[in-house]
N, C-alpha and C. Protein backbone atom coordinates (compact mmCIF):
# COMPACT_ATOMS: atom_id res chain seq x y z
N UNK A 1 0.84 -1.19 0.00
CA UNK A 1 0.00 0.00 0.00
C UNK A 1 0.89 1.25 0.00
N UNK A 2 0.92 2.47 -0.97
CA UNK A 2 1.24 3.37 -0.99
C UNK A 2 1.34 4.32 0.09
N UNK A 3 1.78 5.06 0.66
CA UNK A 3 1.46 6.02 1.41
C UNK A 3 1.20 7.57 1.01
N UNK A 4 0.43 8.31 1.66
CA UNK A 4 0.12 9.34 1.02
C UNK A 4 1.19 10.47 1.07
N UNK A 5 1.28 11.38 0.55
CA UNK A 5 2.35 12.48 0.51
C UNK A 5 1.83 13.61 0.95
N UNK A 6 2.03 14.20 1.76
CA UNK A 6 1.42 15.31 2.13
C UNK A 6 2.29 16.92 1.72
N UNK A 7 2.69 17.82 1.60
CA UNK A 7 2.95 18.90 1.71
C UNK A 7 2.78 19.89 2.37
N UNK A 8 3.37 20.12 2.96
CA UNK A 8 2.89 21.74 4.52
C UNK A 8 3.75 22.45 3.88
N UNK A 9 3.75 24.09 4.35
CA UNK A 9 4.38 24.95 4.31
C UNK A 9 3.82 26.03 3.88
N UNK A 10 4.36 27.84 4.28
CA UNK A 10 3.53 28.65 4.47
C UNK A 10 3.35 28.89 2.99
N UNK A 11 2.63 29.81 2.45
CA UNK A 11 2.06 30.48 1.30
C UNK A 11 3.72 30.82 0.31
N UNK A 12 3.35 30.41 -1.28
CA UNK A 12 4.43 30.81 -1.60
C UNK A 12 5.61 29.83 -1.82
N UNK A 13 5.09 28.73 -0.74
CA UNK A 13 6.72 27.77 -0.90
C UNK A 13 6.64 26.79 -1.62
N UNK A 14 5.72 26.77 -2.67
CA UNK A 14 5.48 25.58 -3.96
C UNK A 14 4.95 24.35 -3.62
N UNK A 15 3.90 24.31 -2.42
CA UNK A 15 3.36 22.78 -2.49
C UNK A 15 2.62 22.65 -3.65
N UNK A 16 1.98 23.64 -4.09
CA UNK A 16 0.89 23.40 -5.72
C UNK A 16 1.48 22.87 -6.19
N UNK A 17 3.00 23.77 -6.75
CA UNK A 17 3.75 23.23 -8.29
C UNK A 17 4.60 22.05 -7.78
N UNK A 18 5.19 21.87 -6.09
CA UNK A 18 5.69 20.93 -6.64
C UNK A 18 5.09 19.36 -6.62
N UNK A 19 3.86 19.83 -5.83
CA UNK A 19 2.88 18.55 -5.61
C UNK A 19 2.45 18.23 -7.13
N UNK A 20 2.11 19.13 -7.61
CA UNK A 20 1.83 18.57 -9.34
C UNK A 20 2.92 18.18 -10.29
N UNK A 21 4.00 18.40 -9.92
CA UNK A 21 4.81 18.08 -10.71
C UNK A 21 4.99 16.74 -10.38
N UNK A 22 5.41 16.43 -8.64
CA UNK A 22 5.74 15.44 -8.09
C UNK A 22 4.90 14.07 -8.19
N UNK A 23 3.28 14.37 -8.64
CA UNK A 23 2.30 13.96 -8.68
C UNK A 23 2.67 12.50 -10.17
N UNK A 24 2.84 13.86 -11.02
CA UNK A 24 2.99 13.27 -12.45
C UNK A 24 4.59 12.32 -12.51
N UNK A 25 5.95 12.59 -11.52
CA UNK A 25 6.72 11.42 -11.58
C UNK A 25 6.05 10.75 -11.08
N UNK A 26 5.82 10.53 -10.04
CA UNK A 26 5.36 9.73 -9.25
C UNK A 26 4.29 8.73 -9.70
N UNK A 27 3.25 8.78 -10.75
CA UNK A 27 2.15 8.78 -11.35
C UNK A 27 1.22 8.61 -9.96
N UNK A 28 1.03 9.58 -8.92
CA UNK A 28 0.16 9.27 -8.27
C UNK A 28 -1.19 10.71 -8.54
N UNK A 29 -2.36 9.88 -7.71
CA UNK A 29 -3.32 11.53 -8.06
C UNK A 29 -2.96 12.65 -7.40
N UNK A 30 -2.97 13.91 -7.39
CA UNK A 30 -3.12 15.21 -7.11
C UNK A 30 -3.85 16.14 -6.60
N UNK A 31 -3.63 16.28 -5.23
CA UNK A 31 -5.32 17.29 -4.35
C UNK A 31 -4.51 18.12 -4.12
N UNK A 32 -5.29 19.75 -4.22
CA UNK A 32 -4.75 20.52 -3.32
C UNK A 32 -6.05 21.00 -2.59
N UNK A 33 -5.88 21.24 -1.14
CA UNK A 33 -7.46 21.57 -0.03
C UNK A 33 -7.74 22.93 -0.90
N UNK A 34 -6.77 23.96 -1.17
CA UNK A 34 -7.21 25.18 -1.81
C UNK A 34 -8.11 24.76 -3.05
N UNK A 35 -7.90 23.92 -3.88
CA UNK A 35 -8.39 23.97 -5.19
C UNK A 35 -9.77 22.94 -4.57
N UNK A 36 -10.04 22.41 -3.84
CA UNK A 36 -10.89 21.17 -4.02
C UNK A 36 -11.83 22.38 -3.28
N UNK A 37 -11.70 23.42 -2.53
CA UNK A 37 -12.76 24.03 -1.68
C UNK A 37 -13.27 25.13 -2.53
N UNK A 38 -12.28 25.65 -3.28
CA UNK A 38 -12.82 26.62 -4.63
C UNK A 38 -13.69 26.19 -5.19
N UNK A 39 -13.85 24.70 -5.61
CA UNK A 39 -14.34 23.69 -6.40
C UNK A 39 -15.86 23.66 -6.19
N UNK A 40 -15.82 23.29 -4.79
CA UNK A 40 -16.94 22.76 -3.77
C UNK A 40 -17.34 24.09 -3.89
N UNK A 41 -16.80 24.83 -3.36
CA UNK A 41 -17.97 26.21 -3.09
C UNK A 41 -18.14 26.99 -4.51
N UNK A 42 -17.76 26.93 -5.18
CA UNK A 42 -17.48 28.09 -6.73
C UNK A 42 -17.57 29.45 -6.90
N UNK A 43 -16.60 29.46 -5.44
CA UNK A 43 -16.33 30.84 -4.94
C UNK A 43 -14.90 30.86 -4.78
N UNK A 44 -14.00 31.96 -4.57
CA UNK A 44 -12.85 32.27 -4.52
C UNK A 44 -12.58 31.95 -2.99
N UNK A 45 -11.19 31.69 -2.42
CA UNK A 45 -11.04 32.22 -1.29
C UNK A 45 -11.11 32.91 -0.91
N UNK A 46 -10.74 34.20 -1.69
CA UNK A 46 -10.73 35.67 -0.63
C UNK A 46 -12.17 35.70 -0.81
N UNK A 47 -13.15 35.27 -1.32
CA UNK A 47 -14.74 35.40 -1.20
C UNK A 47 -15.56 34.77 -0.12
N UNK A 48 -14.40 33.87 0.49
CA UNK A 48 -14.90 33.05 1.38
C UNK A 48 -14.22 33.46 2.92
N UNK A 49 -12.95 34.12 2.64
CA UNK A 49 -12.94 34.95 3.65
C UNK A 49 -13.63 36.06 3.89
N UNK A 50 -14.27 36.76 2.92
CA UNK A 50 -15.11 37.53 3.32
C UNK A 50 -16.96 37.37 3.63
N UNK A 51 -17.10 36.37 3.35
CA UNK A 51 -18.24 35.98 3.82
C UNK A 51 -18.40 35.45 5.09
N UNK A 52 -17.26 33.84 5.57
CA UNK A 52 -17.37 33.17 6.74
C UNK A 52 -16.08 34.05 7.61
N UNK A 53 -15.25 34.39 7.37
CA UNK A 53 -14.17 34.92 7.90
C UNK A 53 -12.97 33.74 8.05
N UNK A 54 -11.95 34.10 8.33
CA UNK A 54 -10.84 33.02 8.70
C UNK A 54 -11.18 31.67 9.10
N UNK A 55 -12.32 31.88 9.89
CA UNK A 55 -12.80 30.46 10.67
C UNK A 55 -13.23 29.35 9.95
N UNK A 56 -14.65 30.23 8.90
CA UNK A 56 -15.24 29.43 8.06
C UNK A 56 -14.54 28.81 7.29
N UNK A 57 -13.32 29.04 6.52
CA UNK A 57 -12.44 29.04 6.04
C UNK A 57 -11.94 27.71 6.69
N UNK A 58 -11.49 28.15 7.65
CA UNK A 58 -10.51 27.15 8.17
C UNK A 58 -11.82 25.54 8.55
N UNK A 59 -13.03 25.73 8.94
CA UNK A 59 -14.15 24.93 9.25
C UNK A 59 -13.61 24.09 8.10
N UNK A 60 -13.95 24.50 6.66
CA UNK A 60 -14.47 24.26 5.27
C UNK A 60 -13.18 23.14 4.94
N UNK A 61 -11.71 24.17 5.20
CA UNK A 61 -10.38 22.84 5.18
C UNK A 61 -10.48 21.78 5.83
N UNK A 62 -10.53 21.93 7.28
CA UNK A 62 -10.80 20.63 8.29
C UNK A 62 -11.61 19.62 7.48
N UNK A 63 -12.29 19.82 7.12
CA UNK A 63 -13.52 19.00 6.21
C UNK A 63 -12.45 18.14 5.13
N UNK A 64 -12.16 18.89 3.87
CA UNK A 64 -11.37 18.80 2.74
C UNK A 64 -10.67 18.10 3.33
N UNK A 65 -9.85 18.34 4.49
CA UNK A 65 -8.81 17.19 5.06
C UNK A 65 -8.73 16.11 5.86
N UNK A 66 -10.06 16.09 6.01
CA UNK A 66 -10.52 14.67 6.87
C UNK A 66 -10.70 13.76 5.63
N UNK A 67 -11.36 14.60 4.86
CA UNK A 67 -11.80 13.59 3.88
C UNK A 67 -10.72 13.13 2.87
N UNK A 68 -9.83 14.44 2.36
CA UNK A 68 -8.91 13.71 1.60
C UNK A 68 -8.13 12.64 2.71
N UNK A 69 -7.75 11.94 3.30
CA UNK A 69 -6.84 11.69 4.58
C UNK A 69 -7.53 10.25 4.25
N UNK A 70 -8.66 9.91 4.20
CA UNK A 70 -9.06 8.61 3.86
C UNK A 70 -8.45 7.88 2.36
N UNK A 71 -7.86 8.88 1.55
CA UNK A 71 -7.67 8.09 0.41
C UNK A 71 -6.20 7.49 0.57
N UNK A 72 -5.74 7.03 -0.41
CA UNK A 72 -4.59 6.30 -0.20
C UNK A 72 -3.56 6.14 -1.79
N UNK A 73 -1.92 6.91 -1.25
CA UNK A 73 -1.29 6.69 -2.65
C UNK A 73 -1.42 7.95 -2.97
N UNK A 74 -2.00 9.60 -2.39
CA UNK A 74 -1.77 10.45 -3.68
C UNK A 74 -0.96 11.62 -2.83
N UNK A 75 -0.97 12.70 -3.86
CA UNK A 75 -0.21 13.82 -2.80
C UNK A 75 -0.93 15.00 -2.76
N UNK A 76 -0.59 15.27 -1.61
CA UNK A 76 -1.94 16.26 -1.19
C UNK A 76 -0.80 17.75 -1.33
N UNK A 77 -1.52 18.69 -1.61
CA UNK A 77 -0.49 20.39 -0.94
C UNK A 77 -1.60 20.63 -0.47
N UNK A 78 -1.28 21.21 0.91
CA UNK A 78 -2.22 21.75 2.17
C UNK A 78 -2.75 23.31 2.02
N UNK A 79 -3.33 23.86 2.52
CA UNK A 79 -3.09 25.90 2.59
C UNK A 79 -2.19 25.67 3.45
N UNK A 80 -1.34 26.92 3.01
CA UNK A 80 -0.77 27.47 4.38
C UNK A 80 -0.85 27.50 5.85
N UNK A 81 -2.13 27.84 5.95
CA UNK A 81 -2.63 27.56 7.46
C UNK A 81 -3.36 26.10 8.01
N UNK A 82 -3.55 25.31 6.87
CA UNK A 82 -3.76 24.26 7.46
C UNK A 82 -3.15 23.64 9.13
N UNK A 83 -2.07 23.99 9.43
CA UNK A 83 -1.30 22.94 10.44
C UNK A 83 -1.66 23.93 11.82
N UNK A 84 -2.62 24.57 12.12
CA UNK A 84 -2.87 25.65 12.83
C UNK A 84 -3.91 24.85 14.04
N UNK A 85 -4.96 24.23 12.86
CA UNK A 85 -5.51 22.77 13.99
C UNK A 85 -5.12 21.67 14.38
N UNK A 86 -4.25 21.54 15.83
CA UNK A 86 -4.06 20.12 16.13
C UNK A 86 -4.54 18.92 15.32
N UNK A 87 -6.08 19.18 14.94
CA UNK A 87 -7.10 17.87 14.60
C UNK A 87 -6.36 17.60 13.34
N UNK A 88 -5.86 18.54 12.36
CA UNK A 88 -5.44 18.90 11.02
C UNK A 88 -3.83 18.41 11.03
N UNK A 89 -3.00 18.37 11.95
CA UNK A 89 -1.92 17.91 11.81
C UNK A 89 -1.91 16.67 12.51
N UNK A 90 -2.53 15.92 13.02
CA UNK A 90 -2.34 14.56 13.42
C UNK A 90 -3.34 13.92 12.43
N UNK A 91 -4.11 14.47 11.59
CA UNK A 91 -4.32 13.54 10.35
C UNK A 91 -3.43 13.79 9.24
N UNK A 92 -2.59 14.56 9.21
CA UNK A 92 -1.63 14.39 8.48
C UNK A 92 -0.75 13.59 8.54
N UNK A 93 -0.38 13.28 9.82
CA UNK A 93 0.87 12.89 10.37
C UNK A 93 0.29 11.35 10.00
N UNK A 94 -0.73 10.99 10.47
CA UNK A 94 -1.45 9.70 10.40
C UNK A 94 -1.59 9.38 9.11
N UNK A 95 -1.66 10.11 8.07
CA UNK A 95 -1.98 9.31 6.75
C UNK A 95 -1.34 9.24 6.05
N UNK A 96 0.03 9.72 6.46
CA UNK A 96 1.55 9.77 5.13
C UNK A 96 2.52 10.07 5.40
N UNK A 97 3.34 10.44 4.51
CA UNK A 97 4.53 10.99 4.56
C UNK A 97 4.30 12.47 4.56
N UNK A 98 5.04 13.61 5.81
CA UNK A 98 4.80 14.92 5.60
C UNK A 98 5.99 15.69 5.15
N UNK A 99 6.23 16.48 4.21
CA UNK A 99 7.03 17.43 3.57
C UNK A 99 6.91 18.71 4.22
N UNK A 100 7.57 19.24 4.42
CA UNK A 100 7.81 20.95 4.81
C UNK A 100 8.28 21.40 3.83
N UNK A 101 7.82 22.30 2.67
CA UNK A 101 8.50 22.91 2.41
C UNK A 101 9.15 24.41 2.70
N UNK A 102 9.95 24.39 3.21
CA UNK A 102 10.93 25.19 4.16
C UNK A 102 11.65 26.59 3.50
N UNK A 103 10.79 28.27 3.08
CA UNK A 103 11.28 29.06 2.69
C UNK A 103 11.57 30.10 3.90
N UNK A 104 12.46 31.19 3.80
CA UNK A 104 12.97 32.39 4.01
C UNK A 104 11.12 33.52 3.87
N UNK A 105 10.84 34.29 4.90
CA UNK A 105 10.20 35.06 4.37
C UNK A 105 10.56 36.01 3.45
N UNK A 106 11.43 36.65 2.96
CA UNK A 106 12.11 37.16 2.20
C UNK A 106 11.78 36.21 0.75
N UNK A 107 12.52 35.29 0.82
CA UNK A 107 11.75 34.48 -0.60
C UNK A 107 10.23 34.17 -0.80
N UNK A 108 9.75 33.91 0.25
CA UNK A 108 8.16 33.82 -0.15
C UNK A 108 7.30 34.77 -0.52
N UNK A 109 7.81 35.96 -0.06
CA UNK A 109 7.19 37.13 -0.17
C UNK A 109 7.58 37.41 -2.08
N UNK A 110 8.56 37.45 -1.91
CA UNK A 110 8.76 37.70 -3.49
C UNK A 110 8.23 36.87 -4.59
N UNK A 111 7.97 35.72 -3.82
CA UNK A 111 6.99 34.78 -5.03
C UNK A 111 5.58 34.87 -5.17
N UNK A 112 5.10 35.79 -3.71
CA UNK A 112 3.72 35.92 -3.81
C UNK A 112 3.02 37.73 -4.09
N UNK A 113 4.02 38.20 -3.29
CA UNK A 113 3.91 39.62 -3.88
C UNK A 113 2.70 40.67 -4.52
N UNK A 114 2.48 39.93 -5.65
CA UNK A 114 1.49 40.61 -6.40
C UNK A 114 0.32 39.48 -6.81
N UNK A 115 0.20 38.80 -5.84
CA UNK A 115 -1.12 37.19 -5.47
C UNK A 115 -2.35 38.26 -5.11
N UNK A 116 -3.09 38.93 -5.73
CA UNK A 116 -4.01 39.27 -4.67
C UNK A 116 -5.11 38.32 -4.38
N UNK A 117 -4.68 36.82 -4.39
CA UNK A 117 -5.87 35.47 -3.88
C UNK A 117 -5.37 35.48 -2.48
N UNK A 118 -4.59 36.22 -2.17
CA UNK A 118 -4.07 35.64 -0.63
C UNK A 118 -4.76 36.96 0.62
N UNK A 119 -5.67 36.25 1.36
CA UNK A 119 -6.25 37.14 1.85
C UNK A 119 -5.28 37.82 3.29
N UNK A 120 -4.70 36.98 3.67
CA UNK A 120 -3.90 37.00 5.11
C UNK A 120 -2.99 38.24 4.57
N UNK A 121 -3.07 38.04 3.38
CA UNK A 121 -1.98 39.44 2.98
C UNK A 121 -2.38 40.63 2.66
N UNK A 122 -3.25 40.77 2.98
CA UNK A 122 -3.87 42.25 2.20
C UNK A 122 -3.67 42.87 3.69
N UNK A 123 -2.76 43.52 3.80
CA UNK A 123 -2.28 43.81 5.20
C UNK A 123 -2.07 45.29 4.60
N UNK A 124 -1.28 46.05 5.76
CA UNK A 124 -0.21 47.40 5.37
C UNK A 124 1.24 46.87 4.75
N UNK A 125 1.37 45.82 5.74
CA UNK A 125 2.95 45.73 5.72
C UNK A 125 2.70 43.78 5.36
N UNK A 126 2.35 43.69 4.13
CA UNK A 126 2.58 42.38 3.82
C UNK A 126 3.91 41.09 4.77
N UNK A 127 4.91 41.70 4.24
CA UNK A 127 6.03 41.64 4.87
C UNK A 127 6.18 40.73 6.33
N UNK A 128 5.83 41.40 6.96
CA UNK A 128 5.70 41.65 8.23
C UNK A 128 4.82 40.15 8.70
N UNK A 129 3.70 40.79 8.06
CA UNK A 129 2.55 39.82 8.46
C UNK A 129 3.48 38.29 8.07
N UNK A 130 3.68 37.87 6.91
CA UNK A 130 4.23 36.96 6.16
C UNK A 130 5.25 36.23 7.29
N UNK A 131 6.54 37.35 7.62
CA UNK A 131 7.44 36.76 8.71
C UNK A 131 6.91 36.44 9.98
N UNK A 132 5.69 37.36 10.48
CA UNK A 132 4.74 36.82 11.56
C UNK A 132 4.34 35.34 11.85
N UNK A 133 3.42 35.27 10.21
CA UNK A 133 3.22 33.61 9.95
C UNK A 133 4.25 32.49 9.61
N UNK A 134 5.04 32.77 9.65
CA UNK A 134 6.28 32.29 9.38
C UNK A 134 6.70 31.70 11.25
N UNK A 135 6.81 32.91 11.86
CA UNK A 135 7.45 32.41 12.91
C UNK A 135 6.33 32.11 13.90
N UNK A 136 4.82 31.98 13.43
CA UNK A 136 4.18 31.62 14.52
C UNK A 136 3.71 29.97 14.04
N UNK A 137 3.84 29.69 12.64
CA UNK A 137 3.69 28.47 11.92
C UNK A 137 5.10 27.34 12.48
N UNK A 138 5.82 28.30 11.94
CA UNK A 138 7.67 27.05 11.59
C UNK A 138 7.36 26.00 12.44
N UNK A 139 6.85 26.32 13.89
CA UNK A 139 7.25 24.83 14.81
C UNK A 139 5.94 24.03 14.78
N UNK A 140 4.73 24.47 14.30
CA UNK A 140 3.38 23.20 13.85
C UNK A 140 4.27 22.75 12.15
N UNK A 141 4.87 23.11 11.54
CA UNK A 141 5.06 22.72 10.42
C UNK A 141 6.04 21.37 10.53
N UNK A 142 7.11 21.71 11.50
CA UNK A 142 8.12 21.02 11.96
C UNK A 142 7.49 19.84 12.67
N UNK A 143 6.56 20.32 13.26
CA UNK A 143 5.94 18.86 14.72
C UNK A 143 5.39 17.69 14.00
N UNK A 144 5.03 18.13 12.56
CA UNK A 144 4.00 17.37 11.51
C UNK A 144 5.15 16.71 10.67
N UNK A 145 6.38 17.46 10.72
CA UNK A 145 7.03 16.91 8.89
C UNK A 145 7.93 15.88 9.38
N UNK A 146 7.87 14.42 8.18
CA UNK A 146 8.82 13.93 8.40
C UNK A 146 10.14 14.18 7.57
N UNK A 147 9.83 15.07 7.24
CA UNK A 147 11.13 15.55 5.86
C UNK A 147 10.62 16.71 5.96
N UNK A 148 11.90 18.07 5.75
CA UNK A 148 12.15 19.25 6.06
C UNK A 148 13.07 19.57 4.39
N UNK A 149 12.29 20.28 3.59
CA UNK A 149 13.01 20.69 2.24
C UNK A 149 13.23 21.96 1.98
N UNK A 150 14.38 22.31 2.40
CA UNK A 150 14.29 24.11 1.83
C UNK A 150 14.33 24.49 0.55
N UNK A 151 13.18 25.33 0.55
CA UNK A 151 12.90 25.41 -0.93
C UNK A 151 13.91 26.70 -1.16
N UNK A 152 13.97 27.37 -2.26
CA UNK A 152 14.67 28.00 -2.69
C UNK A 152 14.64 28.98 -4.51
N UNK A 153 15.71 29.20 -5.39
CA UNK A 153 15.30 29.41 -6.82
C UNK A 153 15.78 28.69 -7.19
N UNK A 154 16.20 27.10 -6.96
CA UNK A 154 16.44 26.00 -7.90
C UNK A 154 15.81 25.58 -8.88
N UNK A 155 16.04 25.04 -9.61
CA UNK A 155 15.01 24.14 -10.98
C UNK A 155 14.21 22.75 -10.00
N UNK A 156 13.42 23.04 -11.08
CA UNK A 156 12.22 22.63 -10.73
C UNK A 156 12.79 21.16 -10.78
N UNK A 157 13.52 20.54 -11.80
CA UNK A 157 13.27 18.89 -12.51
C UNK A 157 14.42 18.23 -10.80
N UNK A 158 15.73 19.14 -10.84
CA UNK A 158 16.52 18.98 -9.73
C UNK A 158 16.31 18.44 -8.80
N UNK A 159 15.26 19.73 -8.24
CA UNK A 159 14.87 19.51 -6.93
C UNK A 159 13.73 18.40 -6.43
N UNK A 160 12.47 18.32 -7.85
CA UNK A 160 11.59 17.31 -7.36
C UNK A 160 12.48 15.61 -7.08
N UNK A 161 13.53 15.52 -8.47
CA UNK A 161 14.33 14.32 -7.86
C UNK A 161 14.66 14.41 -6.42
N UNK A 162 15.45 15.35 -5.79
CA UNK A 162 16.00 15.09 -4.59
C UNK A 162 15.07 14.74 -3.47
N UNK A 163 13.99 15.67 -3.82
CA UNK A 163 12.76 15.12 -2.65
C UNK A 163 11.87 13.83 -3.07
N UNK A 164 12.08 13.62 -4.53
CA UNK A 164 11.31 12.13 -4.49
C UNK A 164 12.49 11.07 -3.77
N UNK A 165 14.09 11.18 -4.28
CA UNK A 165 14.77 10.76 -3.36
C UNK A 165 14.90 10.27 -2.04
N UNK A 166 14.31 11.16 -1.03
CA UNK A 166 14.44 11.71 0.37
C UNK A 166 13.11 10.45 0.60
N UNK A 167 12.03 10.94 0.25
CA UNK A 167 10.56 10.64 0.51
C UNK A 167 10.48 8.93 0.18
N UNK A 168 11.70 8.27 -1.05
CA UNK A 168 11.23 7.32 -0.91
C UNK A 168 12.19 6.85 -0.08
N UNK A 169 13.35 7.01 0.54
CA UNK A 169 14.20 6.78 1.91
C UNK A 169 13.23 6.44 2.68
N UNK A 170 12.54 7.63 2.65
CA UNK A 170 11.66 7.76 4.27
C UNK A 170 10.42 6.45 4.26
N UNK A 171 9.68 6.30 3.26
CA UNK A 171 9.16 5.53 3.39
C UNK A 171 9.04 3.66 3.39
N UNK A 172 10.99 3.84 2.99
CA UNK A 172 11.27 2.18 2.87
C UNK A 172 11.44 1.95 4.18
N UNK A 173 11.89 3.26 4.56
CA UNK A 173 12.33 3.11 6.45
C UNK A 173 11.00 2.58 7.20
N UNK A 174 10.08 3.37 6.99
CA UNK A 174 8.67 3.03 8.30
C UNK A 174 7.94 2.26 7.71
């Protein structure tokens, strides 16, 4: 039986691209909680933060991630804030292998920048907020991952080898 792949890490640090990329070596299926709740509701996030607020939001993931958590064999990329609910990181931890991907606020910020889907950012001082979530996230991200990947401006083909590398270590091990 396969194990599932999970992806954590804050906004910006490529669980989308590299879960889809990683998806297609791998030939396994592909969820992300952001895209499956857009889906479900056929509303935007920032539409859904402004209707339910952060909470609803976060209600609506818990859901998306209970349920993806039952399947088996694919790779999931989380939101950002996913790992914020205890309930949300011990079904992670429970249904796979967990990835961190591990950026600099300084780099994430520059990859997301001009995102206006990201509601946590529509701040004064983007910045700020970003390194906030950064340092109030890093240690739920850490408590969950069994592999820690700093992401970076490497190539894409490089780096997914090294972490399919890592990930299948990890999983001949347990």
């Amino acid at each position: 039986m396969k194990k599932n792949i999970i992806l954590v890490g804050l906004m910006g640090a490529g669980k989308s691209t590299v879960g889809r990329h990683l998806a297609k070596r791998m030939k396994r299926e592909f969820y992300d909680t952001d895209t499956v709740i857009v889906e479900r509701t056929g509303v935007s996030i920032p539409m859904i933060f402004e209707i339910e607020g952060e909470q609803g939001f976060r209600d609506r993931e818990e859901c998306v991630i209970k349920e993806l958590s039952k399947e088996q064999g694919m790779i999931l990329a989380t939101g950002g804030g996913s790992v914020i609910r205890q309930i949300n990181r011990q079904r992670l931890a429970a249904t796979g292998t967990v990835v961190y991907l591990r950026g600099s606020a300084d780099l994430l910020f520059s990859r997301i920048s001009h995102d206006t889907n990201r509601p946590l950012m529509q701040t004064d001082n983007p910045l700020k907020t970003l390194k906030d979530l950064l340092s109030e996230r890093d240690p739920m991200y850490m408590e969950v991952a069994d592999l820690v990947v700093s992401t970076g401006r490497q190539k894409i083909a490089p780096f997914l080898k090294q972490v399919e590398r890592k990930i299948i270590q990890i999983e001949d091990f347990s």
